[in-house]
C-alpha atoms as a PDB file:
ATOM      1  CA  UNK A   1     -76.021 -53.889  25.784  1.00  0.00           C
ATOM      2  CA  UNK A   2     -74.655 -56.292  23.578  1.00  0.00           C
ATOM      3  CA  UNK A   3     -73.078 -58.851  25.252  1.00  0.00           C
ATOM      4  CA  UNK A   4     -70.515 -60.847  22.937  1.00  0.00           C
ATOM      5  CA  UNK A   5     -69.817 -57.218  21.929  1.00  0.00           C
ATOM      6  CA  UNK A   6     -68.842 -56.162  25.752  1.00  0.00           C
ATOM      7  CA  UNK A   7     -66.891 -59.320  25.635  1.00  0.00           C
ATOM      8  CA  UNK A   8     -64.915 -58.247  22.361  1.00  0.00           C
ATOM      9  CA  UNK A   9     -64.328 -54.420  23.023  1.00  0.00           C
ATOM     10  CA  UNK A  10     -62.525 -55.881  26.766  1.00  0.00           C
ATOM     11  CA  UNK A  11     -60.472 -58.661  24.491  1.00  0.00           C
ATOM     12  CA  UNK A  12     -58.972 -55.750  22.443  1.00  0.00           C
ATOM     13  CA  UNK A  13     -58.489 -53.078  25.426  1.00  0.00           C
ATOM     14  CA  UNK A  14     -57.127 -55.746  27.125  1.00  0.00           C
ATOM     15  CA  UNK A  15     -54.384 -56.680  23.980  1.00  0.00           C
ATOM     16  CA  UNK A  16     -53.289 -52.956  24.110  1.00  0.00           C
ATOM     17  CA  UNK A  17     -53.242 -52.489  27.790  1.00  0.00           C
ATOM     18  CA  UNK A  18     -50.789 -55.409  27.803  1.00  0.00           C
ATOM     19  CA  UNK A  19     -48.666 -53.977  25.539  1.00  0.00           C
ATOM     20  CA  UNK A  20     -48.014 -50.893  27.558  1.00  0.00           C
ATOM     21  CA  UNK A  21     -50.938 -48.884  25.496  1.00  0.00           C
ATOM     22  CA  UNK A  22     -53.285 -46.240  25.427  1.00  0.00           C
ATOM     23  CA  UNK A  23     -57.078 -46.213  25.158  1.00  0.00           C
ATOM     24  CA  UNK A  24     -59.500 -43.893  24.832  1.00  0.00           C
ATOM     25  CA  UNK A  25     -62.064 -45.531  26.696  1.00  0.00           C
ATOM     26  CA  UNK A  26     -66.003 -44.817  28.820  1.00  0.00           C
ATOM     27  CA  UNK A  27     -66.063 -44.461  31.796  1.00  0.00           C
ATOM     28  CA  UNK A  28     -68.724 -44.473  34.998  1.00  0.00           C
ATOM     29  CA  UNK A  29     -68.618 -40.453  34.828  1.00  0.00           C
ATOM     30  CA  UNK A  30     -66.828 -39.238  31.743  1.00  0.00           C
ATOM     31  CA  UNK A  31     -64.920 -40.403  28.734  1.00  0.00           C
ATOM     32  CA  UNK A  32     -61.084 -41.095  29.610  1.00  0.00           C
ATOM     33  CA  UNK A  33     -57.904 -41.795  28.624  1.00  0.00           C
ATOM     34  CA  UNK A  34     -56.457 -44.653  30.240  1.00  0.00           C
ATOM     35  CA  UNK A  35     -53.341 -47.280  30.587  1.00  0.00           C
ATOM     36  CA  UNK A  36     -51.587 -49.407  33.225  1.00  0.00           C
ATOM     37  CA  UNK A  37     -51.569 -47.372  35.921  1.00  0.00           C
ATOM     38  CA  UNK A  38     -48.054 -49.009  37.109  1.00  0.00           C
ATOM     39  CA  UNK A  39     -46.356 -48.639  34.252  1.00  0.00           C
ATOM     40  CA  UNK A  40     -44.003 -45.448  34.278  1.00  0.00           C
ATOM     41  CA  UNK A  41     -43.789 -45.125  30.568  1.00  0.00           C
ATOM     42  CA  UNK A  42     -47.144 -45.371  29.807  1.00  0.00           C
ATOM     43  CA  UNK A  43     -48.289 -42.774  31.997  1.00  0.00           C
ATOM     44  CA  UNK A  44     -45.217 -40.604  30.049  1.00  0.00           C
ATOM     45  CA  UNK A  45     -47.340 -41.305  27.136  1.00  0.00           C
ATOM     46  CA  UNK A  46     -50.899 -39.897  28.707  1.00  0.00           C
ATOM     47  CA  UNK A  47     -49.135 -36.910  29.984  1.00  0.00           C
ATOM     48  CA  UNK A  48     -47.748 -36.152  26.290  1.00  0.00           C
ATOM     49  CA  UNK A  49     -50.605 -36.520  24.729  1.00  0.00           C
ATOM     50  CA  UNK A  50     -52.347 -34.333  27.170  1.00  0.00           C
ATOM     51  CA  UNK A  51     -49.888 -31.766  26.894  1.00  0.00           C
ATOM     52  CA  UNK A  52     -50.292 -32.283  31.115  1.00  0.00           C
ATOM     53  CA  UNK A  53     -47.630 -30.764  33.847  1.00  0.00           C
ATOM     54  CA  UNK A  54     -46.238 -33.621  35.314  1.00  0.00           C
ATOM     55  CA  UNK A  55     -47.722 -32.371  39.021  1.00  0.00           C
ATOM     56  CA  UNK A  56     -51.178 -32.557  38.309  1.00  0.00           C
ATOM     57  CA  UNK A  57     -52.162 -35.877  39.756  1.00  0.00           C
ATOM     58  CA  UNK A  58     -54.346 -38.868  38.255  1.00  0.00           C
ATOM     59  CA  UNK A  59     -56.858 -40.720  39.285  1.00  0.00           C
ATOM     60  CA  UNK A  60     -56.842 -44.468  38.852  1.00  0.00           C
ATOM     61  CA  UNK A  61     -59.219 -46.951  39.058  1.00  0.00           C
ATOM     62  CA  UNK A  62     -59.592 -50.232  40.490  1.00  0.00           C
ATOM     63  CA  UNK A  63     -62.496 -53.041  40.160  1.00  0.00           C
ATOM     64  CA  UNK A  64     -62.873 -53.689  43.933  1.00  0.00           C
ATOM     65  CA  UNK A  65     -63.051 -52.418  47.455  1.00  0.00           C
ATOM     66  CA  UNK A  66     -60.963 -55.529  48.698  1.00  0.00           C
ATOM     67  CA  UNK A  67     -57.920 -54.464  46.208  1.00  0.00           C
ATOM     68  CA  UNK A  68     -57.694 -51.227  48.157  1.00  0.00           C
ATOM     69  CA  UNK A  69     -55.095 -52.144  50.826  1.00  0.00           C
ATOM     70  CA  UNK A  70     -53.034 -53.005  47.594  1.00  0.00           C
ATOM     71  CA  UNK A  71     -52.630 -49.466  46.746  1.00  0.00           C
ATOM     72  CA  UNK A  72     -52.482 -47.593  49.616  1.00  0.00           C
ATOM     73  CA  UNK A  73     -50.830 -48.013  53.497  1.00  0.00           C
ATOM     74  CA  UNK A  74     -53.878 -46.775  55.917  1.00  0.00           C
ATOM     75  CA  UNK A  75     -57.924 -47.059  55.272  1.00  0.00           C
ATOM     76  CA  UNK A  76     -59.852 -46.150  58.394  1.00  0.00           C
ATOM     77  CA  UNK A  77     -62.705 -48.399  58.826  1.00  0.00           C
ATOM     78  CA  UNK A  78     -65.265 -45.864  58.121  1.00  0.00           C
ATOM     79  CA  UNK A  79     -64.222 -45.362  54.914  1.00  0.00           C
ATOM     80  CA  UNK A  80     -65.659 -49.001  53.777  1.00  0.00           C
ATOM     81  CA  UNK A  81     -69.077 -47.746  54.742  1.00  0.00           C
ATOM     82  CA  UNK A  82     -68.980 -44.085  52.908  1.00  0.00           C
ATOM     83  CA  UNK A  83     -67.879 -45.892  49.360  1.00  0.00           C
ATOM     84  CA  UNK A  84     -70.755 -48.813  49.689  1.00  0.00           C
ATOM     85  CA  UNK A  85     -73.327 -46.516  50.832  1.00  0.00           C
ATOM     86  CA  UNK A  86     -72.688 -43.780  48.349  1.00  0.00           C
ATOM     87  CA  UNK A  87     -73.828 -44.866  44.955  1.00  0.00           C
ATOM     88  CA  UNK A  88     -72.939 -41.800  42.548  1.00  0.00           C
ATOM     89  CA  UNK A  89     -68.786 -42.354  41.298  1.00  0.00           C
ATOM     90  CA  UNK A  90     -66.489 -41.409  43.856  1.00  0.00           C
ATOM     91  CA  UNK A  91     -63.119 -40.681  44.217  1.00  0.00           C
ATOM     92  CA  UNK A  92     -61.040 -40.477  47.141  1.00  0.00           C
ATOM     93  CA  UNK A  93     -57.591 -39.458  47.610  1.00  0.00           C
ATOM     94  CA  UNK A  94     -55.670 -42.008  49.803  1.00  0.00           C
ATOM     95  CA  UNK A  95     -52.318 -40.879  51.609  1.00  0.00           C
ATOM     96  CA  UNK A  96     -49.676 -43.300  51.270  1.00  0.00           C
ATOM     97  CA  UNK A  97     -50.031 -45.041  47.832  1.00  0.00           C
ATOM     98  CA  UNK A  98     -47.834 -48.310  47.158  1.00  0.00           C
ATOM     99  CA  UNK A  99     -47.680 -50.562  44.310  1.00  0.00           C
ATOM    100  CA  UNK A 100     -47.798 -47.937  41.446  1.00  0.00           C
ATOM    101  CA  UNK A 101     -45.589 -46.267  39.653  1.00  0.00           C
ATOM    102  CA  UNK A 102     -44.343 -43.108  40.922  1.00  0.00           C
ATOM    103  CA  UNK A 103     -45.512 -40.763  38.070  1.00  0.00           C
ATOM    104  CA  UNK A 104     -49.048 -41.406  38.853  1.00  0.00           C
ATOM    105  CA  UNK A 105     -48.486 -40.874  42.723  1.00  0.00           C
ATOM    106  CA  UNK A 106     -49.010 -37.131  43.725  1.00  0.00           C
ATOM    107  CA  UNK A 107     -45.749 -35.285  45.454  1.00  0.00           C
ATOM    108  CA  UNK A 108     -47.124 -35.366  48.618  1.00  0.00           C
ATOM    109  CA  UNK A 109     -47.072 -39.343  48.015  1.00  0.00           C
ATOM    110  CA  UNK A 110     -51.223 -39.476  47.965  1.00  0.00           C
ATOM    111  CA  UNK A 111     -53.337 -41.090  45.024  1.00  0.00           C
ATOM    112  CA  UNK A 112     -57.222 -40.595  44.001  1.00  0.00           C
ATOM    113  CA  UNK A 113     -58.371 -44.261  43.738  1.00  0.00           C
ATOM    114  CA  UNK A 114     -61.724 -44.886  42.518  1.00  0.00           C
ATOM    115  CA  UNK A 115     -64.204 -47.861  42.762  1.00  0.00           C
ATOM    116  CA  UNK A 116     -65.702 -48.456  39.676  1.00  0.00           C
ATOM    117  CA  UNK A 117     -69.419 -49.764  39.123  1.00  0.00           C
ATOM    118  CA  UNK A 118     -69.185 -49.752  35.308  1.00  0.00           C
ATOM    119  CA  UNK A 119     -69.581 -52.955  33.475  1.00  0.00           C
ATOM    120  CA  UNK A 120     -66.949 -52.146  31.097  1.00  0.00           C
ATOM    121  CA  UNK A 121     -64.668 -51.043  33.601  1.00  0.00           C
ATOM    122  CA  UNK A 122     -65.286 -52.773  36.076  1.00  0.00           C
ATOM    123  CA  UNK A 123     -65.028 -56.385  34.159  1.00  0.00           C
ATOM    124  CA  UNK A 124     -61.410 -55.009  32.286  1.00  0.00           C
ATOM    125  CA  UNK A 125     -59.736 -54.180  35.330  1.00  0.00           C
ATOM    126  CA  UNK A 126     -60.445 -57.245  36.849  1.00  0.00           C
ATOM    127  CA  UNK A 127     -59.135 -59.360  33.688  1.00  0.00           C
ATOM    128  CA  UNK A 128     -55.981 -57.095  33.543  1.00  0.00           C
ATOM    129  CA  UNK A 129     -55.350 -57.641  37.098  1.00  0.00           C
ATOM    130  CA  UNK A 130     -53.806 -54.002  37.499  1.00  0.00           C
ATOM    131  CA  UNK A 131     -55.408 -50.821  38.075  1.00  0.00           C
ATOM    132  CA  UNK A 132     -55.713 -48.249  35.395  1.00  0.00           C
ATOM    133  CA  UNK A 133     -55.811 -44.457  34.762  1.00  0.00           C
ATOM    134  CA  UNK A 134     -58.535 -42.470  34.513  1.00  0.00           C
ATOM    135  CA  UNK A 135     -58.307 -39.135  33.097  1.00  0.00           C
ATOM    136  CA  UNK A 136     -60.466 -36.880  31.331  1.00  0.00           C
ATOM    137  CA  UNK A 137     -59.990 -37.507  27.376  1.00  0.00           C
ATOM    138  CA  UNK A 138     -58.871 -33.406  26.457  1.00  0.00           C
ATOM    139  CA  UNK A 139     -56.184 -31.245  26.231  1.00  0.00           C
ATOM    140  CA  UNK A 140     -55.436 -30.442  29.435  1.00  0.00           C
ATOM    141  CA  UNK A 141     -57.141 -27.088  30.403  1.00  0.00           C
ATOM    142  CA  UNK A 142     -59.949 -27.905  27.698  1.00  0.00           C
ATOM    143  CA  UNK A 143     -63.030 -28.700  28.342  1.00  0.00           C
ATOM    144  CA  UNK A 144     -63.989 -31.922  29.670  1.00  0.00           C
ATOM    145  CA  UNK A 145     -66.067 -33.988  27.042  1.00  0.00           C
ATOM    146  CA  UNK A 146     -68.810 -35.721  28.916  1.00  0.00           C
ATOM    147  CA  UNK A 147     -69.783 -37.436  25.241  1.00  0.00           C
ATOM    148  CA  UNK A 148     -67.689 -39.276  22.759  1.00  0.00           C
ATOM    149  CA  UNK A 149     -68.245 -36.195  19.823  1.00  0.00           C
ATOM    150  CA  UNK A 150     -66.952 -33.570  22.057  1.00  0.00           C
ATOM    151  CA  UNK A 151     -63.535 -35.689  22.057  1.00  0.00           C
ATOM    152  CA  UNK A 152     -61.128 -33.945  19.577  1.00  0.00           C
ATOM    153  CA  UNK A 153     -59.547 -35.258  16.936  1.00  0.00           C
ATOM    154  CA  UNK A 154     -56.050 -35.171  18.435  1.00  0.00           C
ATOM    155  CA  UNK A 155     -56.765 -36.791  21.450  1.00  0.00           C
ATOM    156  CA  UNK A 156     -58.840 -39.697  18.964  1.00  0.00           C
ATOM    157  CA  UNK A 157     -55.706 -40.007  17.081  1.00  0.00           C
ATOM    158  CA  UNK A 158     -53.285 -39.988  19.887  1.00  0.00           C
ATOM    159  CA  UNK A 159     -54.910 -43.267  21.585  1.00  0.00           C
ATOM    160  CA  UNK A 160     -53.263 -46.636  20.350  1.00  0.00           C
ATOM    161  CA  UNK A 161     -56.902 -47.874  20.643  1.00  0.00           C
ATOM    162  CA  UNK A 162     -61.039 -46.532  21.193  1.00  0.00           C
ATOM    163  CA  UNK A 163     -63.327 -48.305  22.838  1.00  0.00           C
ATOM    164  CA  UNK A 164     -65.881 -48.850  20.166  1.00  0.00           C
ATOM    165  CA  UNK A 165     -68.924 -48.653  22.878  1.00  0.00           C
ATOM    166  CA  UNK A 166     -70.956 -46.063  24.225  1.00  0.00           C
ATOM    167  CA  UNK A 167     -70.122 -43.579  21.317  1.00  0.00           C
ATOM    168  CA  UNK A 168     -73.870 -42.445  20.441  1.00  0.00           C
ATOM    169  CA  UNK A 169     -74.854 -42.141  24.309  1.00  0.00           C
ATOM    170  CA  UNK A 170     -75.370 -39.033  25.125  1.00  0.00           C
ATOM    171  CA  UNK A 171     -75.995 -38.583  28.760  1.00  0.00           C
ATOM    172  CA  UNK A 172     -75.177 -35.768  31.375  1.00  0.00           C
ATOM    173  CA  UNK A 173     -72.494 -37.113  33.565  1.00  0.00           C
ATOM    174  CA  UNK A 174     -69.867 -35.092  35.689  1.00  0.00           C
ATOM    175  CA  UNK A 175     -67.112 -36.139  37.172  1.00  0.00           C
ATOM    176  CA  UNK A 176     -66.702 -37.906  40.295  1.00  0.00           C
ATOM    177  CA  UNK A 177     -67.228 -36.292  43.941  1.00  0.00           C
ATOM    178  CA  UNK A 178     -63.812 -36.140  45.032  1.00  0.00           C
ATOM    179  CA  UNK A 179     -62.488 -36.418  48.869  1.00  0.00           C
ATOM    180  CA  UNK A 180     -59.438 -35.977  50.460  1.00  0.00           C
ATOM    181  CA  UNK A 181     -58.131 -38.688  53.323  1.00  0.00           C
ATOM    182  CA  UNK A 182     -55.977 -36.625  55.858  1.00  0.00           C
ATOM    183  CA  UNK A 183     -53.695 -38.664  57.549  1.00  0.00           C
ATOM    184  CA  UNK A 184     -55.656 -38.557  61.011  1.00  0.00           C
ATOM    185  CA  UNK A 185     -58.421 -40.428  59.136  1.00  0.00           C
ATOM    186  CA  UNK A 186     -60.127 -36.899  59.032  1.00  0.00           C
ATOM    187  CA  UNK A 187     -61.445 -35.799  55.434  1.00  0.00           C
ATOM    188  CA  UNK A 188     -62.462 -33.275  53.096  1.00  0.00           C
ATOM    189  CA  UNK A 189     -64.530 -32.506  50.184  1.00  0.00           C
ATOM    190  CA  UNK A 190     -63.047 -31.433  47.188  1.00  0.00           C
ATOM    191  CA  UNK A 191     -65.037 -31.896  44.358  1.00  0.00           C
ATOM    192  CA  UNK A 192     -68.779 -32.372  44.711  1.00  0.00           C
END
């Protein structure tokens, strides 16, 4: 990759993020739509544009393991060791989220948090400081497009901006294993 163009496609996500925006963005599984993941009214804005219910939950992602206890109250120990020795995405759902806004937190008060590995990612959430939301870039109920192509035109015109990398890859990705945190520490699959 490119990497003065890496460089410039963070600059502008990171001008729109600022500015309480949307983008239409790749992701380490699947192509997403995305904003500040504490900012109320910009999650308003995902959730109209995906013609979403407002209680199905999001997922959000953060840069690094050691911003963790930022988001959420209790991480059992073991839980360091499953996310650094499991290298496909994953995404766990945390009881007790903090720190974000309340439309992105599920009823029950939990939150799916994942640890990104992707360059992009990975290097724009750590310049915006925040964490931001990941969600699947389709009507909701529609297929999820695991290429740029299979994005529809709505959801391309929706975004305030799209990430102008990755758009001719075409590689079979699904979305993350997902795993629920009980509150004893105890957990279960959800997703594989």
């Amino acid at each position: 990759m490119d990497k003065k163009k890496l460089e410039q496609e963070i600059n502008n996500t990171l001008k729109v993020l600022n500015k309480n925006g949307i983008i239409l963005y790749p992701t380490d599984t699947i192509w997403g739509i995305g904003c500040d993941a504490t900012n109320y009214k910009a999650v308003e804005k995902i959730n109209k544009i995906k013609k979403r219910t407002k209680d199905k939950n999001f997922i959000v992602l953060i840069d690094d393991i050691k911003k963790l206890r930022n988001y959420v109250e209790n991480i059992p120990e073991i839980l360091y060791d499953l996310i650094e020795s499991i290298d496909t995405p994953l995404t766990i759902i945390y009881p007790y989220a903090k720190n974000l806004t309340k439309n992105v937190i599920a009823k029950d008060n939990s939150i799916g948090i994942r640890i990104t590995k992707d360059v992009f990612c990975k290097k724009l959430i750590q310049l915006f400081g925040k964490p931001i939301v990941s969600t699947s870039a389709n009507i909701s109920g529609e297929e999820n497009p695991i290429y740029f192509n299979k994005i529809s035109k709505d959801i391309i015109n929706s975004v305030d901006y799209v990430v102008d990398l990755f758009h001719d890859r075409i590689k079979e990705i699904k979305p993350s294993t997902i795993i629920k945190l009980k509150v004893n520490g105890e957990f279960s699959v959800i997703r594989r």
